[in-house]
N, C-alpha and C. Protein backbone atom coordinates (compact mmCIF):
# COMPACT_ATOMS: atom_id res chain seq x y z
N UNK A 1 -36.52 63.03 186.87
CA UNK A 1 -35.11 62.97 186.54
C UNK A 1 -34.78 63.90 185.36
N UNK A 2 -36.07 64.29 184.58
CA UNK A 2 -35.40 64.66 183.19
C UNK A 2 -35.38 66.08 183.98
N UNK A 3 -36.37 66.85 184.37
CA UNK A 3 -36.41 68.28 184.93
C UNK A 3 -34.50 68.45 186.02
N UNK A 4 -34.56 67.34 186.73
CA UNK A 4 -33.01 67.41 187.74
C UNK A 4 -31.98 67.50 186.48
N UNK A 5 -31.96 66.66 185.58
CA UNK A 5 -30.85 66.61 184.40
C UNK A 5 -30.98 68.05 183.68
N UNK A 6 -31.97 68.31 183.72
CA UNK A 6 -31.83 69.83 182.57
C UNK A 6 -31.46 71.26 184.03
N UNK A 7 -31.61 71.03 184.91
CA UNK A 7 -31.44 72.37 185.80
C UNK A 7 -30.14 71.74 186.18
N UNK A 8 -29.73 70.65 185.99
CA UNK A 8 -28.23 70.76 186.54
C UNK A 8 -27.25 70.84 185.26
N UNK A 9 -28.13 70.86 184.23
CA UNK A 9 -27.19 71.54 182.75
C UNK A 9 -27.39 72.98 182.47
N UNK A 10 -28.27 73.47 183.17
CA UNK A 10 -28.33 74.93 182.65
C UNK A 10 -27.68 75.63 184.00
N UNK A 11 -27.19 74.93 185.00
CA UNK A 11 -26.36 75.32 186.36
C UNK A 11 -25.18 75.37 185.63
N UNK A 12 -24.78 74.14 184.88
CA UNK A 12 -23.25 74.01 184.75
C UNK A 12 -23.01 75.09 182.99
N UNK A 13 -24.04 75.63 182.42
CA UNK A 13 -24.07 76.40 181.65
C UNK A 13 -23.90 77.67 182.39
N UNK A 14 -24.36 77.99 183.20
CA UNK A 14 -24.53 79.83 184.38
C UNK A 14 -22.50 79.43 184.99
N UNK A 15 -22.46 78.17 185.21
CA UNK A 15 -21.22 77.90 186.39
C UNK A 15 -20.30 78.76 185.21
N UNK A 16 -20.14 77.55 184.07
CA UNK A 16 -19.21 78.06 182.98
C UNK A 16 -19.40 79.34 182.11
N UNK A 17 -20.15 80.17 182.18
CA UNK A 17 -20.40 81.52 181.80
C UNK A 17 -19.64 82.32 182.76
N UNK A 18 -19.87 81.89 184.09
CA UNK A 18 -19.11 82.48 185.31
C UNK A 18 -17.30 82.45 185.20
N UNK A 19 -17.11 81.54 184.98
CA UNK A 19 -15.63 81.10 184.90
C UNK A 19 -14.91 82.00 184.03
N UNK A 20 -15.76 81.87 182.89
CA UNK A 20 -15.13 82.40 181.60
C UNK A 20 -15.24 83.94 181.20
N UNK A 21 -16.15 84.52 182.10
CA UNK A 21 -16.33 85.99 182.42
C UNK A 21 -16.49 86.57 183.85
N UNK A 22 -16.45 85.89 184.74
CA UNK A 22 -16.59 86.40 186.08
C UNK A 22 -15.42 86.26 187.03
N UNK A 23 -14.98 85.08 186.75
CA UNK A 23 -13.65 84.36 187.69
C UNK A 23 -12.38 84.96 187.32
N UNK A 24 -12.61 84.88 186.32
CA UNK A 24 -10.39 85.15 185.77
C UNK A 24 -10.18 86.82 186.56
N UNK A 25 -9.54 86.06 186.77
CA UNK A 25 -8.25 87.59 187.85
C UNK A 25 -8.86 86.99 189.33
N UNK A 26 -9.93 86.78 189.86
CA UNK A 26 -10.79 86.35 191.41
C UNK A 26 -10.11 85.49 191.60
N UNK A 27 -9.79 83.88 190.92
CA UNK A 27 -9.55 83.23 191.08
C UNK A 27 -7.77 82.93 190.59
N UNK A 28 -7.16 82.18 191.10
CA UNK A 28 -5.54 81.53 190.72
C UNK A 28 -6.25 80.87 189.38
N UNK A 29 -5.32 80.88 188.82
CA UNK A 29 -4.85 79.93 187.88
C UNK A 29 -5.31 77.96 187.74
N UNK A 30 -4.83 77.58 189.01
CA UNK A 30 -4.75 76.30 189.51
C UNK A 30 -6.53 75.85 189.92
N UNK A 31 -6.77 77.36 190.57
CA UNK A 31 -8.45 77.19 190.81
C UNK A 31 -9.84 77.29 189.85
N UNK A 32 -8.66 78.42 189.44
CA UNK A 32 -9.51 78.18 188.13
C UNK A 32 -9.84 77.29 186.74
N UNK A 33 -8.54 76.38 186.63
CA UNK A 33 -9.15 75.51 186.16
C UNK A 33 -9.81 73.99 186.40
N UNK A 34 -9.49 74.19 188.13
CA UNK A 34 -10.68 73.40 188.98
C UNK A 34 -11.95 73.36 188.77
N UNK A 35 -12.50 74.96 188.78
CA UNK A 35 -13.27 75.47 188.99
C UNK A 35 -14.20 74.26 187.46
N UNK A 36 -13.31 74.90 186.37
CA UNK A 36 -13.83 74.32 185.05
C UNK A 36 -13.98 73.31 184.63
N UNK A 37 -13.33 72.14 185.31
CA UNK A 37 -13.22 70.86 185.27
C UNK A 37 -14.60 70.53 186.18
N UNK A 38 -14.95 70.82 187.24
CA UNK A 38 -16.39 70.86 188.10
C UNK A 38 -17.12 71.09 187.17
N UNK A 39 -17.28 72.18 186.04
CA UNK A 39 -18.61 72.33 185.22
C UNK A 39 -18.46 71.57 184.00
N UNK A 40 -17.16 70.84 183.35
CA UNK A 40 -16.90 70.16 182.67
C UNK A 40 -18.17 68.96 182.69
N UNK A 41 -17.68 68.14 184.11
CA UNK A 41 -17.92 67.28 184.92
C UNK A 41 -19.39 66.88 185.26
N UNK A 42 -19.89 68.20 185.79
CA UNK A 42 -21.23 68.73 185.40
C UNK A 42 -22.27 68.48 184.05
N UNK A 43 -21.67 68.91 183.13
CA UNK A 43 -22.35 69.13 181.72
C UNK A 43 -22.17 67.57 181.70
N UNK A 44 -21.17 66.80 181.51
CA UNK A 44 -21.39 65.70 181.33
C UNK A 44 -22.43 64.58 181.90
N UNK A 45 -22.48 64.97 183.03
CA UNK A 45 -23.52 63.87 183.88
C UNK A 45 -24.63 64.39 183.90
N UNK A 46 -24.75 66.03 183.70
CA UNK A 46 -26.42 65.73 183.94
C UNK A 46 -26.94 65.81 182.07
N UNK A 47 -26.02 65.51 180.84
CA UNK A 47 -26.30 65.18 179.88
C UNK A 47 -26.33 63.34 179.90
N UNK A 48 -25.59 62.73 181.01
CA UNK A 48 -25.88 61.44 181.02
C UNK A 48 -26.92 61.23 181.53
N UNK A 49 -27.73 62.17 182.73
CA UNK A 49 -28.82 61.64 183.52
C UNK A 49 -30.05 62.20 182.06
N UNK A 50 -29.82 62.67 181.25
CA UNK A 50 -31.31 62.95 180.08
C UNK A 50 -31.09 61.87 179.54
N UNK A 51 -29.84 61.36 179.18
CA UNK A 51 -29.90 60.08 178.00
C UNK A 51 -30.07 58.87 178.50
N UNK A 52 -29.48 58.67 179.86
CA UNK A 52 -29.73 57.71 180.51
C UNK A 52 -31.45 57.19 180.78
N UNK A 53 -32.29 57.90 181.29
CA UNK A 53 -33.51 57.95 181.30
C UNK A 53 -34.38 58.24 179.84
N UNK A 54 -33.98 59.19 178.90
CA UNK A 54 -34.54 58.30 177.96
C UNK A 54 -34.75 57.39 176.98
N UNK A 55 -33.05 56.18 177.29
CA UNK A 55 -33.18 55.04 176.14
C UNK A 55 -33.96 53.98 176.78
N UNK A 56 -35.30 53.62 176.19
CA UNK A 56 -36.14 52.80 176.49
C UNK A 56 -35.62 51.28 176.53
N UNK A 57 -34.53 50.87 176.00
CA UNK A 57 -33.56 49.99 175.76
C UNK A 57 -32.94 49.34 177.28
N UNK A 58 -32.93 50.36 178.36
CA UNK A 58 -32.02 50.38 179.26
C UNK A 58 -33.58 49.40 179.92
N UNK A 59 -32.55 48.66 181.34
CA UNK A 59 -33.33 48.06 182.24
C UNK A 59 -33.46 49.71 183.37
N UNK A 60 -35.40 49.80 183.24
CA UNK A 60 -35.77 51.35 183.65
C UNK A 60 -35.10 51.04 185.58
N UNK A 61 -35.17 50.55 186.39
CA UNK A 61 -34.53 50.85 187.65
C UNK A 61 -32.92 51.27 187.75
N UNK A 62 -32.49 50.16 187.25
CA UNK A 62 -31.20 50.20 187.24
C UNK A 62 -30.91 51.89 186.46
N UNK A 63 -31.46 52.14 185.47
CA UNK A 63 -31.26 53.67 184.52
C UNK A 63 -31.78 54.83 185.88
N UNK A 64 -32.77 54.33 186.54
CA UNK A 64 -32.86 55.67 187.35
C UNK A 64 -31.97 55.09 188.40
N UNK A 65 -31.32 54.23 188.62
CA UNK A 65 -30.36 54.36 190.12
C UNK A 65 -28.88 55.34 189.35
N UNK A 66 -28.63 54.41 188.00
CA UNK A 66 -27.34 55.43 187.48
C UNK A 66 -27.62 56.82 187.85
N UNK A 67 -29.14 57.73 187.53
CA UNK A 67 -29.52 58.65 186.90
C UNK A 67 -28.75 59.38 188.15
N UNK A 68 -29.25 58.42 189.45
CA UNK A 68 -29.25 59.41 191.20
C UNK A 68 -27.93 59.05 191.10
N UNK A 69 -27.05 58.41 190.61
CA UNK A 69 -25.45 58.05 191.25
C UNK A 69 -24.89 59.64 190.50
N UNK A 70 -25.10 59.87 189.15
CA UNK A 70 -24.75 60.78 188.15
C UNK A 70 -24.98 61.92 189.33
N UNK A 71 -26.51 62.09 189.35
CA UNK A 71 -26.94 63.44 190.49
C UNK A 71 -25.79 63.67 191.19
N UNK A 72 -25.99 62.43 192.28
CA UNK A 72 -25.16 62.94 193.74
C UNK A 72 -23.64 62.78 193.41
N UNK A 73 -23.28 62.09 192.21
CA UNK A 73 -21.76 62.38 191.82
C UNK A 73 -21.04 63.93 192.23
N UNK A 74 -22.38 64.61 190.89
CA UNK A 74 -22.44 66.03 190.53
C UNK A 74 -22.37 66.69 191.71
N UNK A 75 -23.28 66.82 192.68
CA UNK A 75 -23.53 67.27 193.88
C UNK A 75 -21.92 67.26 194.82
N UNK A 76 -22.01 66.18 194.52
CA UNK A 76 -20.06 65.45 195.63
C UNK A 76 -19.39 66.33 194.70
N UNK A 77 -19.30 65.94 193.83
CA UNK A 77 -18.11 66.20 193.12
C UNK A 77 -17.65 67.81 192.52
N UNK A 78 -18.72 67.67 191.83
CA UNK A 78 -18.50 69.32 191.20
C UNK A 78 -18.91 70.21 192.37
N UNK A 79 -19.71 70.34 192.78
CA UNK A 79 -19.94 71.23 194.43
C UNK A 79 -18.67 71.25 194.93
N UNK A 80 -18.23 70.35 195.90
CA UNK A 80 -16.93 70.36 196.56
C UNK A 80 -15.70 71.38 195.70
N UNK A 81 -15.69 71.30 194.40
CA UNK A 81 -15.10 71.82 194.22
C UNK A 81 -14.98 73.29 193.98
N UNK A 82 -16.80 73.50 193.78
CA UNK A 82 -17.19 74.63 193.97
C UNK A 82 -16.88 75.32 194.68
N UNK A 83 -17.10 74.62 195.89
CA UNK A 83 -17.09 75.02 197.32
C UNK A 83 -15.56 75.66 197.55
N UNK A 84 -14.75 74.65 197.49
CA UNK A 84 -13.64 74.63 197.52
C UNK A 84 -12.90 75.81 197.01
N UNK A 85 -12.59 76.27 195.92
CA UNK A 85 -12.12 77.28 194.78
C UNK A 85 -13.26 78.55 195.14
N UNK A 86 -14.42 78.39 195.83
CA UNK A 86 -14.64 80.14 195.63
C UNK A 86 -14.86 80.30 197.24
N UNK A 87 -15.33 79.59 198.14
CA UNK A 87 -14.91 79.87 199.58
C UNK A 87 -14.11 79.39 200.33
N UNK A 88 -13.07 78.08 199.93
CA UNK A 88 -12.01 78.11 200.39
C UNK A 88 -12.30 76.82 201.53
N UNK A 89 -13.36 76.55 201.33
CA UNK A 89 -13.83 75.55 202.29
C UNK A 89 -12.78 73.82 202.34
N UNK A 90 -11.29 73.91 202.41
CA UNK A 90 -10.65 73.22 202.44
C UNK A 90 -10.56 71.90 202.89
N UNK A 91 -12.03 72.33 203.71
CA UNK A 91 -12.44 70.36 204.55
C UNK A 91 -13.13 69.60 203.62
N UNK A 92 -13.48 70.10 202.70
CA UNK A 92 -14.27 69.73 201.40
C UNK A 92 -13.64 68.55 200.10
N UNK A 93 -12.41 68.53 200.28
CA UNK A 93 -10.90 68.18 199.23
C UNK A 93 -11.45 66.66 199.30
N UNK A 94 -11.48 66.35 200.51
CA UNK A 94 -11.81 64.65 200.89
C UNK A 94 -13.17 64.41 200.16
N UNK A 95 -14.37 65.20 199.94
CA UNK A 95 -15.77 64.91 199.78
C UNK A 95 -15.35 64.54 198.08
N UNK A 96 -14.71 65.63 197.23
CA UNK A 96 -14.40 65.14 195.68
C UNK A 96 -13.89 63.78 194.92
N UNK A 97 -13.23 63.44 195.92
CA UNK A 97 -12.72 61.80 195.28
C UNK A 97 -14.28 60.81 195.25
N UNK A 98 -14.78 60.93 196.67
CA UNK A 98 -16.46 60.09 196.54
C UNK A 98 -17.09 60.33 195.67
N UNK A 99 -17.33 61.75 195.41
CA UNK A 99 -18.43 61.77 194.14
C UNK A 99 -17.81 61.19 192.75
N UNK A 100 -16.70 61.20 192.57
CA UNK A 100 -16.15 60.80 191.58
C UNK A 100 -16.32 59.36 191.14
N UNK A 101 -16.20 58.80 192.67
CA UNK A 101 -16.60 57.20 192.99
C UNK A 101 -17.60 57.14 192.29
N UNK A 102 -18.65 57.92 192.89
CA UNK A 102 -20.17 57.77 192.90
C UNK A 102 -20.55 57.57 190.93
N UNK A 103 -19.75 58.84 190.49
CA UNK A 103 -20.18 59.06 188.86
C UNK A 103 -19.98 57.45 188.34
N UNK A 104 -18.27 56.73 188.76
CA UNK A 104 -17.97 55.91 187.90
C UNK A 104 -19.15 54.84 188.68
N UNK A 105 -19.63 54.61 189.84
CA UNK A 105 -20.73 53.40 189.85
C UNK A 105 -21.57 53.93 189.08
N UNK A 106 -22.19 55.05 188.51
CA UNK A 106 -23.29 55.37 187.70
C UNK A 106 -23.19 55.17 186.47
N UNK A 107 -22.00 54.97 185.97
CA UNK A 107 -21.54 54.40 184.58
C UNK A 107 -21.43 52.74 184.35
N UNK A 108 -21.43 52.15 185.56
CA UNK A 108 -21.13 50.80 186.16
C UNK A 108 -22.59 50.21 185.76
N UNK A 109 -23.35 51.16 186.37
CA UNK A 109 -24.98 50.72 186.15
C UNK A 109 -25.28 51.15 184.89
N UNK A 110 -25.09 51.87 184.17
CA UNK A 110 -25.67 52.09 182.71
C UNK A 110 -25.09 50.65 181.74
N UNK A 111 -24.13 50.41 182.38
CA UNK A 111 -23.54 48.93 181.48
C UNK A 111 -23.83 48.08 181.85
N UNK A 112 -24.61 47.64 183.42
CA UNK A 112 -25.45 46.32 183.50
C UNK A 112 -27.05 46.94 183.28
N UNK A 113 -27.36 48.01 182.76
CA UNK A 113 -28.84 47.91 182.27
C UNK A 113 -29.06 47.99 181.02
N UNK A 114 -27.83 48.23 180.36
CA UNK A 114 -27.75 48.10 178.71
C UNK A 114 -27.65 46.12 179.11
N UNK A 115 -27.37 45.54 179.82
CA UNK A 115 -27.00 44.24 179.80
C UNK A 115 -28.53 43.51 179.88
N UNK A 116 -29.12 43.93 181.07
CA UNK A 116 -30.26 43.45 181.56
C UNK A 116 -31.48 43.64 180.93
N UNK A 117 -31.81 45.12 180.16
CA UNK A 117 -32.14 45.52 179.29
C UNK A 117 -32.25 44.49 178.13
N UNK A 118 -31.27 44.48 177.38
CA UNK A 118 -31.06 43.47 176.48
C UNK A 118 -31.61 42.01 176.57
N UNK A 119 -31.88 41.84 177.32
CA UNK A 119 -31.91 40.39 177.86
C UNK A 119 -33.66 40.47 177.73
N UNK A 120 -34.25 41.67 178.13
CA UNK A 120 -35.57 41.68 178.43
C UNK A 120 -36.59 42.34 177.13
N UNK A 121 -36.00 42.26 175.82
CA UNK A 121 -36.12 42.63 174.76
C UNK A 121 -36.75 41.87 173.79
């Protein structure tokens, strides 16, 4: 998990280097700050999937199920929109709301393993 959390932060580090020097004028306005909100989105979860996995505090299953909800959030979520804003792949629009789902159950589980966790202390 820690190796998936650090290549999907140094993705959303290359994504947002891209945006901020590669995209402007390629992309609208509207897409482009799609585009940025996806690597926003990004940086955030796969900085939750390093911290998540290493507070020893957390109940350890429940921390690696958040870790994969965070993943495949990222994957749903910021992808689609990837997808979306640089090939146009418009059937994609529906896939972004799920991953979004997906992030907030992965936050759902970091607060019953800080719970369960606790309990087992």
């Amino acid at each position: 998990m820690i190796i998936l959390g650090a290549i999907s932060a140094l993705m959303a580090v290359i994504f947002g280097a891209l945006a901020a020097h590669g995209l402007d004028g390629v992309l609208g306005e509207r897409a482009l700050e799609s585009f940025k909100t996806a690597v926003q989105y990004q940086m955030y979860h796969s900085l939750a999937v390093l911290l998540v996995i290493a507070l020893p505090q957390l109940h350890a299953r429940l921390a690696r199920l958040a870790s994969v909800c965070f993943l495949s959030g990222i994957v749903l979520f910021s992808g689609s929109i990837y997808l979306l804003t640089l090939a146009g792949l418009s059937w994609l629009g529906p896939v972004t709301p799920v991953g979004g789902g997906i992030m907030i159950v992965g936050w759902l589980l970091v607060i019953v393993a800080t719970i369960k966790g606790a309990r087992n202390v």
